[in-house]
Structures are given as C-alpha cells and as structure tokens.
PDB file of N, CA and C in Angstrom:
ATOM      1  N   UNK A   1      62.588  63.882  67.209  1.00  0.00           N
ATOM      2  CA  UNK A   1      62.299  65.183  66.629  1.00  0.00           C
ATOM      3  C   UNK A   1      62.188  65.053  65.112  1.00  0.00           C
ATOM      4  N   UNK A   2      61.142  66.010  64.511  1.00  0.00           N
ATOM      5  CA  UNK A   2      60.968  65.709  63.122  1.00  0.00           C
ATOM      6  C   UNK A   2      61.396  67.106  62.687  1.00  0.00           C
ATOM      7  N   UNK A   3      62.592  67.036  61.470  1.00  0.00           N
ATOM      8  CA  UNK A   3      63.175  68.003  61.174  1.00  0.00           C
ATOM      9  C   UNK A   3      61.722  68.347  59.855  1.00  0.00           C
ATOM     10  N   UNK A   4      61.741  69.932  59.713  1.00  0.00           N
ATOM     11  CA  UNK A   4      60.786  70.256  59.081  1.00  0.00           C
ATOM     12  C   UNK A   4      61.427  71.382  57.612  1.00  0.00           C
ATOM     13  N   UNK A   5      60.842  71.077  56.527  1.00  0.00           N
ATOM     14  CA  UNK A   5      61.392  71.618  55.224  1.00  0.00           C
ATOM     15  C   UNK A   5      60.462  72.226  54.398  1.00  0.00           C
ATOM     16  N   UNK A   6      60.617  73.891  54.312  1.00  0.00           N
ATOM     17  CA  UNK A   6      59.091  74.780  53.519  1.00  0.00           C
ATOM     18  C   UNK A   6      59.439  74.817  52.523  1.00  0.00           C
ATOM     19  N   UNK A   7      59.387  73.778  51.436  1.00  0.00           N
ATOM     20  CA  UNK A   7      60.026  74.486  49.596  1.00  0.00           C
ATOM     21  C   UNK A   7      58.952  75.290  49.011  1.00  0.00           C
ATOM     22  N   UNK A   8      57.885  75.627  49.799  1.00  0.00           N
ATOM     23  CA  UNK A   8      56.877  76.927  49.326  1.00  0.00           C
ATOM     24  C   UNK A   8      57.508  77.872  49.423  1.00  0.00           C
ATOM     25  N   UNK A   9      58.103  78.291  50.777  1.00  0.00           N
ATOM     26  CA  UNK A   9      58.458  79.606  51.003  1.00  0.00           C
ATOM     27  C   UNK A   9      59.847  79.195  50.696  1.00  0.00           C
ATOM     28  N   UNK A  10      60.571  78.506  51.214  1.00  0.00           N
ATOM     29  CA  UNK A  10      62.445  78.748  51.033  1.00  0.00           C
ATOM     30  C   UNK A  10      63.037  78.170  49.898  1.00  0.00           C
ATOM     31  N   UNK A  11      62.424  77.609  48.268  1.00  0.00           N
ATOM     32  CA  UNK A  11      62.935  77.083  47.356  1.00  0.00           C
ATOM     33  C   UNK A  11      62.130  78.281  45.974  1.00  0.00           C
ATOM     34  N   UNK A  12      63.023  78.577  45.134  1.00  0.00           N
ATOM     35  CA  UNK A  12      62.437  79.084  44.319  1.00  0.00           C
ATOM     36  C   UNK A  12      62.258  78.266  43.317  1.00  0.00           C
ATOM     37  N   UNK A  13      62.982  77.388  42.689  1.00  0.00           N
ATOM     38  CA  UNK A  13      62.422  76.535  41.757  1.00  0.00           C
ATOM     39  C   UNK A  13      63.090  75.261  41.964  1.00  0.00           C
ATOM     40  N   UNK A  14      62.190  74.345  41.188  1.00  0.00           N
ATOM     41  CA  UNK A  14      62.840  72.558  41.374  1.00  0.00           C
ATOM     42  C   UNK A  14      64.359  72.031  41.847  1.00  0.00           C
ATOM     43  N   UNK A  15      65.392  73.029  40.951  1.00  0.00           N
ATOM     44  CA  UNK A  15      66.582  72.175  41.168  1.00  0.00           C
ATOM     45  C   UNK A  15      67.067  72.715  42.078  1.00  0.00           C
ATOM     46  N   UNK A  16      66.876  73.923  42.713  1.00  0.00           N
ATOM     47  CA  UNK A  16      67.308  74.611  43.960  1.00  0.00           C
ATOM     48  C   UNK A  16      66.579  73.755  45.166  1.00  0.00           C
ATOM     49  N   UNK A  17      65.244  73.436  44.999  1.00  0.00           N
ATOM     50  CA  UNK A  17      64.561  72.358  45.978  1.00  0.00           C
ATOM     51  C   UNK A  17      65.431  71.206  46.555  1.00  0.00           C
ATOM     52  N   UNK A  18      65.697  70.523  45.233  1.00  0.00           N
ATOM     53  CA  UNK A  18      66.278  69.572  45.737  1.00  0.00           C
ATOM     54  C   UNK A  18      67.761  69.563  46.509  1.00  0.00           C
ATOM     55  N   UNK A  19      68.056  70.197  45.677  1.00  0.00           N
ATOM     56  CA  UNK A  19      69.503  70.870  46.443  1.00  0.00           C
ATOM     57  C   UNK A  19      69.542  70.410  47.808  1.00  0.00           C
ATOM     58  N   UNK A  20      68.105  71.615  48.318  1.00  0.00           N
ATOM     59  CA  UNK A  20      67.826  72.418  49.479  1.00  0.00           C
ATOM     60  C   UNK A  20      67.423  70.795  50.099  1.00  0.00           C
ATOM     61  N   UNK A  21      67.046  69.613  49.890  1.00  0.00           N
ATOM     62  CA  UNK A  21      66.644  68.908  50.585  1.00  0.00           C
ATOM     63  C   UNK A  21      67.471  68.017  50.983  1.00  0.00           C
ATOM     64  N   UNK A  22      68.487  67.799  49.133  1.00  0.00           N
ATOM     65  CA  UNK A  22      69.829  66.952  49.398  1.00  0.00           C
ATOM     66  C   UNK A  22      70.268  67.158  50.532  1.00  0.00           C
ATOM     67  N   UNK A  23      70.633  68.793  51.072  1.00  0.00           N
ATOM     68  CA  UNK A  23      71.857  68.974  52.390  1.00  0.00           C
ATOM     69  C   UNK A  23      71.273  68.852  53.533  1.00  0.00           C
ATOM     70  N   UNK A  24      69.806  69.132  53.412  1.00  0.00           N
ATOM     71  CA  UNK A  24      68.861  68.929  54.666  1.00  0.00           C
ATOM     72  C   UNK A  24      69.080  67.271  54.499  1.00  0.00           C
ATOM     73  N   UNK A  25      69.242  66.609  53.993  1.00  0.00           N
ATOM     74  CA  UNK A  25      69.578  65.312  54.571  1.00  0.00           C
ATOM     75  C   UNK A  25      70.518  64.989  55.368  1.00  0.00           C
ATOM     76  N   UNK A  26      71.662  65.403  54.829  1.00  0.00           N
ATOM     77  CA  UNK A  26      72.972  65.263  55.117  1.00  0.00           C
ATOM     78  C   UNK A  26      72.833  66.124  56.257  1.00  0.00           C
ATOM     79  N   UNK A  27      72.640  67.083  56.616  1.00  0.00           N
ATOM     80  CA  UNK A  27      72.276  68.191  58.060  1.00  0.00           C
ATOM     81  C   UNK A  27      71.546  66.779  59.360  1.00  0.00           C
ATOM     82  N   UNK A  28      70.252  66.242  59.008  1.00  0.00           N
ATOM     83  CA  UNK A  28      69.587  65.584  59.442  1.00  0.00           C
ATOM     84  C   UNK A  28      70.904  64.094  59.826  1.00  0.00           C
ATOM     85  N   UNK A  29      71.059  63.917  59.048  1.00  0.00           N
ATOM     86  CA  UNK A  29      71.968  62.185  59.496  1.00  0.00           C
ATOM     87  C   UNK A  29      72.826  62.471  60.668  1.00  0.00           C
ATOM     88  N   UNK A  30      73.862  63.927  60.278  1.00  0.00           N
ATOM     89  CA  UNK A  30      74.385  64.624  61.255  1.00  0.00           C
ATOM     90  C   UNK A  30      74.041  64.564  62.297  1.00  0.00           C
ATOM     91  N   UNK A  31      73.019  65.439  62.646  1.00  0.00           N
ATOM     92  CA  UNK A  31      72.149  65.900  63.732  1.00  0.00           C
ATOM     93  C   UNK A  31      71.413  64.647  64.786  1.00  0.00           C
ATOM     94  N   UNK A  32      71.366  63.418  64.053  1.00  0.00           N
ATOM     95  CA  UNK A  32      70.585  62.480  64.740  1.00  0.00           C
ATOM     96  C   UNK A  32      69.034  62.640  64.559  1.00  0.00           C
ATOM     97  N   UNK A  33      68.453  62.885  63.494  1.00  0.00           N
ATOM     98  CA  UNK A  33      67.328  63.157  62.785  1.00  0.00           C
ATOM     99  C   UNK A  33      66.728  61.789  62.378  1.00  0.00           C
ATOM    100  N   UNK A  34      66.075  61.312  62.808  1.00  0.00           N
ATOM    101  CA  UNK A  34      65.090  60.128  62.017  1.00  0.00           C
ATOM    102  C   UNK A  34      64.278  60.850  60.629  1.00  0.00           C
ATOM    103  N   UNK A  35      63.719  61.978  60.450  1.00  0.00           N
ATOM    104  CA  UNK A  35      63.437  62.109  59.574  1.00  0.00           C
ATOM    105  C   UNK A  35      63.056  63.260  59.455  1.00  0.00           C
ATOM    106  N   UNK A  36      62.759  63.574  58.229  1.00  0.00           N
ATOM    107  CA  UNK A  36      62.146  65.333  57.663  1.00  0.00           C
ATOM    108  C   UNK A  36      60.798  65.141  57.263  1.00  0.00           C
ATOM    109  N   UNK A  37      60.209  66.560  57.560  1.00  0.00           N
ATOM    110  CA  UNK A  37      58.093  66.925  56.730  1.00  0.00           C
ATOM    111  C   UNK A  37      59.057  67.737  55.881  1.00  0.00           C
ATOM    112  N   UNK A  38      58.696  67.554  54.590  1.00  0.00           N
ATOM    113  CA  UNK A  38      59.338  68.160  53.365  1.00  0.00           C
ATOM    114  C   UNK A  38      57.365  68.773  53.389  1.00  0.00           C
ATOM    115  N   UNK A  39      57.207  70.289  53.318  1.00  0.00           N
ATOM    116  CA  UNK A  39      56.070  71.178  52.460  1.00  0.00           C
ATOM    117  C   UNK A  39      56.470  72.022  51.316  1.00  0.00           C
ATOM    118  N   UNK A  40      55.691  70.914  50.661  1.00  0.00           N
ATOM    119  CA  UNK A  40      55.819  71.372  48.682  1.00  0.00           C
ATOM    120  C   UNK A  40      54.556  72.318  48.271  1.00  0.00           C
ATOM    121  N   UNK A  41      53.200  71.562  49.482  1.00  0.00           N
ATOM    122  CA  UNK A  41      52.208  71.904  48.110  1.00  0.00           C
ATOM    123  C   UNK A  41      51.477  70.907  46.972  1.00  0.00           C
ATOM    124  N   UNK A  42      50.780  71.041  46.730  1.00  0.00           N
ATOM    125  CA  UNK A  42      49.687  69.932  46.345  1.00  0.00           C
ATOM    126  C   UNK A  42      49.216  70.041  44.695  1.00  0.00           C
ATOM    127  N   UNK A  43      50.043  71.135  44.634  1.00  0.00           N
ATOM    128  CA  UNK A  43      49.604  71.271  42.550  1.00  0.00           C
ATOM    129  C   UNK A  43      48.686  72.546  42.561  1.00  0.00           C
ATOM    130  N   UNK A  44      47.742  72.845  43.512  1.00  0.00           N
ATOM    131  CA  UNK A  44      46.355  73.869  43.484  1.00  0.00           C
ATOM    132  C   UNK A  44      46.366  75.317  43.270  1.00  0.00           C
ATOM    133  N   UNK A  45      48.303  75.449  43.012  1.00  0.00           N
ATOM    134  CA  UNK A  45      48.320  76.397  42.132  1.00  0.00           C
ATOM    135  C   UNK A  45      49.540  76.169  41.210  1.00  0.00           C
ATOM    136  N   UNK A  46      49.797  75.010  40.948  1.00  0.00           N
ATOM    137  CA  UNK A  46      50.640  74.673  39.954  1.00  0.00           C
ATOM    138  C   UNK A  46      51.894  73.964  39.955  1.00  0.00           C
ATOM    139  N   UNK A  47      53.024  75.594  41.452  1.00  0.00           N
ATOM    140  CA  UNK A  47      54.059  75.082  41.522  1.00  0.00           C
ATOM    141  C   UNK A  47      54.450  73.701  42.135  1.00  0.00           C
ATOM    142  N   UNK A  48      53.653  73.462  43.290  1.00  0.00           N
ATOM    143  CA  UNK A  48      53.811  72.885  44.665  1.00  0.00           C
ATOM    144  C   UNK A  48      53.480  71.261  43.343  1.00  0.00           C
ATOM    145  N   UNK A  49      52.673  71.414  42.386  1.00  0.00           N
ATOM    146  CA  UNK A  49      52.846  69.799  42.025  1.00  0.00           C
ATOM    147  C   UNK A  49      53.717  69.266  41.161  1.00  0.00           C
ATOM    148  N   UNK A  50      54.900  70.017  40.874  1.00  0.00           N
ATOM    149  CA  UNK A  50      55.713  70.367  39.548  1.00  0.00           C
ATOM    150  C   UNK A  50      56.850  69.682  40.989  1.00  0.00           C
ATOM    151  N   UNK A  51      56.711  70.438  42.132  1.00  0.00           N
ATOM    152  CA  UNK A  51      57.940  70.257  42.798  1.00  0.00           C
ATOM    153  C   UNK A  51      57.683  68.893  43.742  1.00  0.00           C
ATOM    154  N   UNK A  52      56.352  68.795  43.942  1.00  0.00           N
ATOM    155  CA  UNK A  52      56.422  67.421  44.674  1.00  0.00           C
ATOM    156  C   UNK A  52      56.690  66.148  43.461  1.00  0.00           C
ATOM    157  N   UNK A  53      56.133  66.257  42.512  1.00  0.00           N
ATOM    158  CA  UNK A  53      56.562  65.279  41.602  1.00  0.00           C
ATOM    159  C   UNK A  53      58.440  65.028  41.217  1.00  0.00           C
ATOM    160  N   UNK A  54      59.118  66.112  41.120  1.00  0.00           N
ATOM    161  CA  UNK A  54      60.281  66.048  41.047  1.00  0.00           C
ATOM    162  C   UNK A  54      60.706  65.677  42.454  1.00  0.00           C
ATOM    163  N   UNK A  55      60.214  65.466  43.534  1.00  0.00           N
ATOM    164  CA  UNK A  55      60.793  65.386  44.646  1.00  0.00           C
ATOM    165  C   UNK A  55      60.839  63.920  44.815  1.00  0.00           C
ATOM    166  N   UNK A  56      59.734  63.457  44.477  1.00  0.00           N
ATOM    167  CA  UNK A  56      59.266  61.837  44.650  1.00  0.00           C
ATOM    168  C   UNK A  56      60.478  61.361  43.556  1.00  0.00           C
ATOM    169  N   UNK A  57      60.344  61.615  42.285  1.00  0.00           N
ATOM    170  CA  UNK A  57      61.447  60.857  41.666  1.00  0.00           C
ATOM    171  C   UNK A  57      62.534  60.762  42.237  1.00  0.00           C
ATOM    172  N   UNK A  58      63.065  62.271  42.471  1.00  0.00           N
ATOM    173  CA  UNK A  58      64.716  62.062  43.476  1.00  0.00           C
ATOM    174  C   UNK A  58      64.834  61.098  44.528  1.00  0.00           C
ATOM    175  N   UNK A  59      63.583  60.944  45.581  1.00  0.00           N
ATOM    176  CA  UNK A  59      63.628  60.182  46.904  1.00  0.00           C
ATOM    177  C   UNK A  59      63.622  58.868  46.408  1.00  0.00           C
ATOM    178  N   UNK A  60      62.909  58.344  44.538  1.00  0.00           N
ATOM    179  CA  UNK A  60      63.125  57.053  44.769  1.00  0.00           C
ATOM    180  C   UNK A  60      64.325  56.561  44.066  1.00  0.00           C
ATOM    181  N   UNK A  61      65.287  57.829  43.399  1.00  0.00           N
ATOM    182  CA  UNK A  61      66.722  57.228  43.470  1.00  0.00           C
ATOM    183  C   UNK A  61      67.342  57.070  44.517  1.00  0.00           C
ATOM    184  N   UNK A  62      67.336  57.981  45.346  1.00  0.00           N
ATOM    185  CA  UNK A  62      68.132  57.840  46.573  1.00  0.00           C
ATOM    186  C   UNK A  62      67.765  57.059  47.374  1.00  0.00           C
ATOM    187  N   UNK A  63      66.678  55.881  47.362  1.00  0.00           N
ATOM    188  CA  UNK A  63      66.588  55.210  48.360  1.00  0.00           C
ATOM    189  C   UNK A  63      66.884  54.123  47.326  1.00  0.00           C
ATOM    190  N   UNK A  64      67.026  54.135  46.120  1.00  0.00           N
ATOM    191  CA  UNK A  64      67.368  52.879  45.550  1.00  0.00           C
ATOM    192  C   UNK A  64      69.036  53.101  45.721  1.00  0.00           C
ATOM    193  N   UNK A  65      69.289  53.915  45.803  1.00  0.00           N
ATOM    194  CA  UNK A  65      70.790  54.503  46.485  1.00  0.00           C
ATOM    195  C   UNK A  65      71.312  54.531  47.767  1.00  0.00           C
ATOM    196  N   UNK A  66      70.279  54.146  48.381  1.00  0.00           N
ATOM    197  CA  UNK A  66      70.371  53.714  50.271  1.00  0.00           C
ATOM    198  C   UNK A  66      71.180  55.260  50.740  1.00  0.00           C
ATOM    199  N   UNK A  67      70.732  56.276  50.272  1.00  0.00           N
ATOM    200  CA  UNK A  67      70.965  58.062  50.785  1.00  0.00           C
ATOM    201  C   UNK A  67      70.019  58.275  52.024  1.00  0.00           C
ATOM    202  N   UNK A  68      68.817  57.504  51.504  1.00  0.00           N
ATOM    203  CA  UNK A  68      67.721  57.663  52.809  1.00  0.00           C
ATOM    204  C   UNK A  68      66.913  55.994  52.508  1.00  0.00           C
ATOM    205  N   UNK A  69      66.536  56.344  53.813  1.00  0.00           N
ATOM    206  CA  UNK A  69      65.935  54.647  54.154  1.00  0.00           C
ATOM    207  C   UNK A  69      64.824  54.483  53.386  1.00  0.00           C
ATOM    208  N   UNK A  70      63.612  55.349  53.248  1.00  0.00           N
ATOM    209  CA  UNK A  70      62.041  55.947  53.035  1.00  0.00           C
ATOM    210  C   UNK A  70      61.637  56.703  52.789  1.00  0.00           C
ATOM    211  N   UNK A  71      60.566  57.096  52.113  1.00  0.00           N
ATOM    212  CA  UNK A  71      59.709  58.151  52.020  1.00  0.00           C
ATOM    213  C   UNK A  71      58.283  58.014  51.580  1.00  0.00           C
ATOM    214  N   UNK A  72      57.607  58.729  52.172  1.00  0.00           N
ATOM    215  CA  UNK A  72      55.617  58.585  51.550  1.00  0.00           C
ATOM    216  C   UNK A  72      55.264  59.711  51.640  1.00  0.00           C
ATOM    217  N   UNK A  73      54.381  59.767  51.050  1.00  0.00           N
ATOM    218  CA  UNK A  73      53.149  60.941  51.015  1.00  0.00           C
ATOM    219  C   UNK A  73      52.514  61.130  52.431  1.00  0.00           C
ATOM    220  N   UNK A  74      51.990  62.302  52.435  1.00  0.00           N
ATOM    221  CA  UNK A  74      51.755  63.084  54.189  1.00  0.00           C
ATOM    222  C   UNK A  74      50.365  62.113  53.771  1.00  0.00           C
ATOM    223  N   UNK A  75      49.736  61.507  52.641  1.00  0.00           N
ATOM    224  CA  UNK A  75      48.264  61.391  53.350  1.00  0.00           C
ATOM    225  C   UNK A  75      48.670  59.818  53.651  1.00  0.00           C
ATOM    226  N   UNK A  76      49.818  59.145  53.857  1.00  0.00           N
ATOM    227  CA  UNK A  76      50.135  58.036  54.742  1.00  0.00           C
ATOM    228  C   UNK A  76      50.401  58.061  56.010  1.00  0.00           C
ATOM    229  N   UNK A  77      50.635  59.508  56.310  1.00  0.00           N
ATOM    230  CA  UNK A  77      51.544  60.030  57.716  1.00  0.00           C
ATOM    231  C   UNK A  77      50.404  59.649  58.775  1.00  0.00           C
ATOM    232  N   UNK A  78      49.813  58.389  58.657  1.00  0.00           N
ATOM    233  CA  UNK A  78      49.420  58.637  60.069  1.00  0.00           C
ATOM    234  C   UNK A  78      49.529  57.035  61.177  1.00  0.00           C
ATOM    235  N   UNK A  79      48.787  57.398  62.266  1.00  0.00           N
ATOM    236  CA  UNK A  79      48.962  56.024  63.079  1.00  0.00           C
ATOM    237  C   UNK A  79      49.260  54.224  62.583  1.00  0.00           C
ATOM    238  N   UNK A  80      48.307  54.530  61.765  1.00  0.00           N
ATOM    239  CA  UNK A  80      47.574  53.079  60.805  1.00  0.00           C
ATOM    240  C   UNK A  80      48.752  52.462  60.528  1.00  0.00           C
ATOM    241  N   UNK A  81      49.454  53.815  59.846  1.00  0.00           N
ATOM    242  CA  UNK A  81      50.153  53.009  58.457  1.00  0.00           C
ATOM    243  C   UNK A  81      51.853  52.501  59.053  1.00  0.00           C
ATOM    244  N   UNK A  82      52.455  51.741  58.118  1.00  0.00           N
ATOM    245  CA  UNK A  82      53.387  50.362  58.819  1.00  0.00           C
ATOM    246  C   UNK A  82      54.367  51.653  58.747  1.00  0.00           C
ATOM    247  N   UNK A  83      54.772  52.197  57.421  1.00  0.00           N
ATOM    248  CA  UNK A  83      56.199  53.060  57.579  1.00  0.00           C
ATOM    249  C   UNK A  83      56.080  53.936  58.596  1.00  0.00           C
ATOM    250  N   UNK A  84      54.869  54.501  58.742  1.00  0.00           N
ATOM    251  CA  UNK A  84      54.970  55.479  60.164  1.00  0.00           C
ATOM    252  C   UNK A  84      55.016  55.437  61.289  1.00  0.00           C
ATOM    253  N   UNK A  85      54.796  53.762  61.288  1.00  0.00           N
ATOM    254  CA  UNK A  85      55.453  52.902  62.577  1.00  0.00           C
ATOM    255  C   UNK A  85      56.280  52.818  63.214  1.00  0.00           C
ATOM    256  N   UNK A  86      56.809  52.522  62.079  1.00  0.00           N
ATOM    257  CA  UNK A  86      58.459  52.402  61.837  1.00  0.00           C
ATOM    258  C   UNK A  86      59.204  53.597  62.436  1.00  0.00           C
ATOM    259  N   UNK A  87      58.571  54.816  61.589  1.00  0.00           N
ATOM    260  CA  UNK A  87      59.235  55.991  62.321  1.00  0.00           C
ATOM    261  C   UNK A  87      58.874  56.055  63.758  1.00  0.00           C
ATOM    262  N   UNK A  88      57.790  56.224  64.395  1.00  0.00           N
ATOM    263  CA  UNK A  88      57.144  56.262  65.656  1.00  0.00           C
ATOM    264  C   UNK A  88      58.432  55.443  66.335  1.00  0.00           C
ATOM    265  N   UNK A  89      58.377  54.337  66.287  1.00  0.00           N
ATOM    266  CA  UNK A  89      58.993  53.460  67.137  1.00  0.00           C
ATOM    267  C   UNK A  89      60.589  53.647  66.917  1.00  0.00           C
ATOM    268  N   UNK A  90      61.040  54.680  66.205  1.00  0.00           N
ATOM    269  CA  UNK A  90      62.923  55.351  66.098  1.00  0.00           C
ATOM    270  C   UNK A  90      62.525  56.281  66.826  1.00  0.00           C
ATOM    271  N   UNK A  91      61.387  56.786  66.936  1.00  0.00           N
ATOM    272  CA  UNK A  91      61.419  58.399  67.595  1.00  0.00           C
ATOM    273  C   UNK A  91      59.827  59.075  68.320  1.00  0.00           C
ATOM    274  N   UNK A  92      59.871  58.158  69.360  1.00  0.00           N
ATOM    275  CA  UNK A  92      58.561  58.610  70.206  1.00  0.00           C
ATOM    276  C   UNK A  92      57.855  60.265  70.182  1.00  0.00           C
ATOM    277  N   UNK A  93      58.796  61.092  69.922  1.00  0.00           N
ATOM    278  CA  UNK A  93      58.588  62.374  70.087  1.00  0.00           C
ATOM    279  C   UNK A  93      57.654  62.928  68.705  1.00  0.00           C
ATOM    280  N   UNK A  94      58.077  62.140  67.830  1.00  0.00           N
ATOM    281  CA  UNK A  94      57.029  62.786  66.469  1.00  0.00           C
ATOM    282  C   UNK A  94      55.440  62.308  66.951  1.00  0.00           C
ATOM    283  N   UNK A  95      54.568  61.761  67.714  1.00  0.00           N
ATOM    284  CA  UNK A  95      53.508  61.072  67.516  1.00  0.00           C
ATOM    285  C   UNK A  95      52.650  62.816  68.101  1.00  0.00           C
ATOM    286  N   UNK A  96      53.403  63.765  68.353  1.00  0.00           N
ATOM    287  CA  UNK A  96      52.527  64.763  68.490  1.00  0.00           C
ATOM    288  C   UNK A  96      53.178  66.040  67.290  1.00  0.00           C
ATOM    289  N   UNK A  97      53.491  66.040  66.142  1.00  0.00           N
ATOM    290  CA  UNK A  97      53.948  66.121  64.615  1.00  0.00           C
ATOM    291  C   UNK A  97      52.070  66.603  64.650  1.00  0.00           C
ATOM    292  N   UNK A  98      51.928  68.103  64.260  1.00  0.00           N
ATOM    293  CA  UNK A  98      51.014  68.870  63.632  1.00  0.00           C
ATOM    294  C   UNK A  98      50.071  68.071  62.606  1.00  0.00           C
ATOM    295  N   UNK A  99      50.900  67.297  61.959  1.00  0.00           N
ATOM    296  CA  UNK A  99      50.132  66.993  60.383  1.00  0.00           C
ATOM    297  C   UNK A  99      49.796  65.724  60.416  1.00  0.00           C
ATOM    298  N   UNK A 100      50.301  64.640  61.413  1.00  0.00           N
ATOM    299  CA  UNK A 100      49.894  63.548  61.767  1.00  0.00           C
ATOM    300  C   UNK A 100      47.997  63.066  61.902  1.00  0.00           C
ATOM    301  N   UNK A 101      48.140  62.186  61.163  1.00  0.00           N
ATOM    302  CA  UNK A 101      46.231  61.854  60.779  1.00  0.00           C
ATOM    303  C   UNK A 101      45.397  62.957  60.164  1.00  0.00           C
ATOM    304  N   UNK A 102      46.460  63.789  59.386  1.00  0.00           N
ATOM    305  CA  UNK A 102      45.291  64.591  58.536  1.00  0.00           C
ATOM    306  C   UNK A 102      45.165  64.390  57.008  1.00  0.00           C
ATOM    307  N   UNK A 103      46.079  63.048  56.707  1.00  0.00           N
ATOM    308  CA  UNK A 103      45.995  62.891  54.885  1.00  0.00           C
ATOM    309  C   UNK A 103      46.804  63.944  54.103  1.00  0.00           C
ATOM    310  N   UNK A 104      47.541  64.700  54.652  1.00  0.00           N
ATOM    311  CA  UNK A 104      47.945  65.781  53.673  1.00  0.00           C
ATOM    312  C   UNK A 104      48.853  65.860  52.508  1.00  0.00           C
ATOM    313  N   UNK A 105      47.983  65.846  51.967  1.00  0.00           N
ATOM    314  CA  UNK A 105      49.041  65.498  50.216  1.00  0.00           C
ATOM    315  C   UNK A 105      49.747  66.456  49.883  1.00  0.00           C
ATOM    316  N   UNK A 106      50.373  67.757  50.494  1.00  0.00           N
ATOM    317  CA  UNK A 106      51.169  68.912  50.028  1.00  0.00           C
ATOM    318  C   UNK A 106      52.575  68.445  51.203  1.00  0.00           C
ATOM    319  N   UNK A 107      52.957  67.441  51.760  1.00  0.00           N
ATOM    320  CA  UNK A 107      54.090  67.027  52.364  1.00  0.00           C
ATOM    321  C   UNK A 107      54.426  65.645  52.336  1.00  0.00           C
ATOM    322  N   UNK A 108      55.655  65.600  52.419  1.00  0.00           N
ATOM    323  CA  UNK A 108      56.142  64.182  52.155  1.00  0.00           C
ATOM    324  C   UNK A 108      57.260  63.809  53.601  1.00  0.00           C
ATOM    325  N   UNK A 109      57.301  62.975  53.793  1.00  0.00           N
ATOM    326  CA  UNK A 109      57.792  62.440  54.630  1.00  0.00           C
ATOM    327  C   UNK A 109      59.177  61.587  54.454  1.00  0.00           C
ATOM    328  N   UNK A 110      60.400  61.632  54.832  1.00  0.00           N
ATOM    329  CA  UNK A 110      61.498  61.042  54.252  1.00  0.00           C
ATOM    330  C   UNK A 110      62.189  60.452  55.390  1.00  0.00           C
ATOM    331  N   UNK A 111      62.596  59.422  55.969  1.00  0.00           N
ATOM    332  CA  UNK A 111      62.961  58.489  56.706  1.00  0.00           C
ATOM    333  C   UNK A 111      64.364  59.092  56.122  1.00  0.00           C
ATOM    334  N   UNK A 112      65.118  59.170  57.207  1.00  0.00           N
ATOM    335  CA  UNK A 112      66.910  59.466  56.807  1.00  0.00           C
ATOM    336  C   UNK A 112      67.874  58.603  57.574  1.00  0.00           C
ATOM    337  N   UNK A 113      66.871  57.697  58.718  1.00  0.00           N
ATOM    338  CA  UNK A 113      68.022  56.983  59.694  1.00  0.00           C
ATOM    339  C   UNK A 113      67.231  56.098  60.039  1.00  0.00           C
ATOM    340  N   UNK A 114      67.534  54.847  60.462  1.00  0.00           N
ATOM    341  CA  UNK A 114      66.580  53.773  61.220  1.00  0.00           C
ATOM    342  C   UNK A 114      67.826  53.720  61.948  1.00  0.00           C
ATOM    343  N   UNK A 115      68.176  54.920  63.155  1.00  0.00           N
ATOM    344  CA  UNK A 115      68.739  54.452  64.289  1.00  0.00           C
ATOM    345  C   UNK A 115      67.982  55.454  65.160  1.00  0.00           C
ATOM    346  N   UNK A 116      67.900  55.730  66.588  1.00  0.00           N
ATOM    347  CA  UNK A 116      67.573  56.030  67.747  1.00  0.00           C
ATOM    348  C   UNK A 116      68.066  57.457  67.881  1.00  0.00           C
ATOM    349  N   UNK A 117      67.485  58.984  67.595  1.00  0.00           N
ATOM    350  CA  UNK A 117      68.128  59.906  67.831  1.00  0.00           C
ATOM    351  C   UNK A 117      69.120  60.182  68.672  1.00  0.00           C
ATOM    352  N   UNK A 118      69.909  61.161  68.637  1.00  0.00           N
ATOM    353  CA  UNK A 118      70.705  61.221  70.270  1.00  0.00           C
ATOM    354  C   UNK A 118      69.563  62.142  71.213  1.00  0.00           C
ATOM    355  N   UNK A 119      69.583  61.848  71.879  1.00  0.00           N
ATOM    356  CA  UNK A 119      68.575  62.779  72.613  1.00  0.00           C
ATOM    357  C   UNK A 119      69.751  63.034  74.101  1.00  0.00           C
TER     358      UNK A 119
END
C-alpha cells in the first residue's frame, strides 16, 4: 500500500509541510508502509515549487540520516526505473498507484522501509 500526502490542500506553508511529512513518516514505519506520494505541485503557480524544493532538501538530509531509505521525483515513478523497482518488489500492491508512468513532476516519492509490509 502506498501511503498518500496532499501539501496542496493539507499544508499551509513550508515548515508546517514538512512537519506534516516528518510524522507521516514516522505514522508510515509504524503502520508497515513501504512508502508515501507526497503532492506538492510543480511551481505553475508558485507555491507547489517553493514547497517541493524545500521538500527535496529535507529528504536528502534524512536519508543522509538513514530517517528514510529514498526518494525521487514522480517523473521517475515508473516501471523502467531501478528505485521503483525496488519499491515494486517490497510491495506488489503499488504497481496499480494512479500516477505510475505518467512523469509527474508535482509528487515525490519517499521510500520509508525496505522491509515487506504487514499485510
């Protein structure tokens, strides 16, 4: 299962975002979550690229912080690519994930476990 995160609609600004994603991690590890669709938004009206850019910096402390395993851009999210492999093969159930093979640069993708959900 792919846990899913709207900082369009449920974050009002950057540091509340992250916040909001920090505990959605910690919710997710809990839960037996392989990973989160974080939707920021793409810049095309300003906020969404203010907040995906602050988002990417945080994900690459925290993975230089081993908080989360990964993360890429939605226009990697698809079959092809090796990290989404990776996820696929922790969690069979995302390969039918809405946004999968459409390139979408307004979501990011964050790996939180390389273990086997509980299902």
């Amino acid at each position: 299962m792919i846990k899913f995160i709207n900082l369009k609609e449920d974050a009002g600004n950057v540091d509340y975002a992250l916040k909001l994603v920090e505990i959605e991690i910690d919710n997710a590890k809990r839960e037996g979550v392989v990973c989160l669709k974080v939707l920021h938004g793409y810049g095309s009206h300003g906020k969404g690229g203010a907040m995906a850019s602050a988002l990417r910096i945080q994900l690459a402390q925290w993975k230089k912080s081993k908080f989360i395993v990964d993360y890429f851009g939605g226009d990697k999210w698809n079959l092809f690519d090796n990290s989404t492999q990776k996820i696929l093969m922790l969690d069979k159930t995302i390969y039918n994930d809405e946004d999968m093979n459409k390139g979408n640069p307004g979501i990011t993708i964050i790996q939180v476990s390389e273990k086997n959900p509980v299902l």
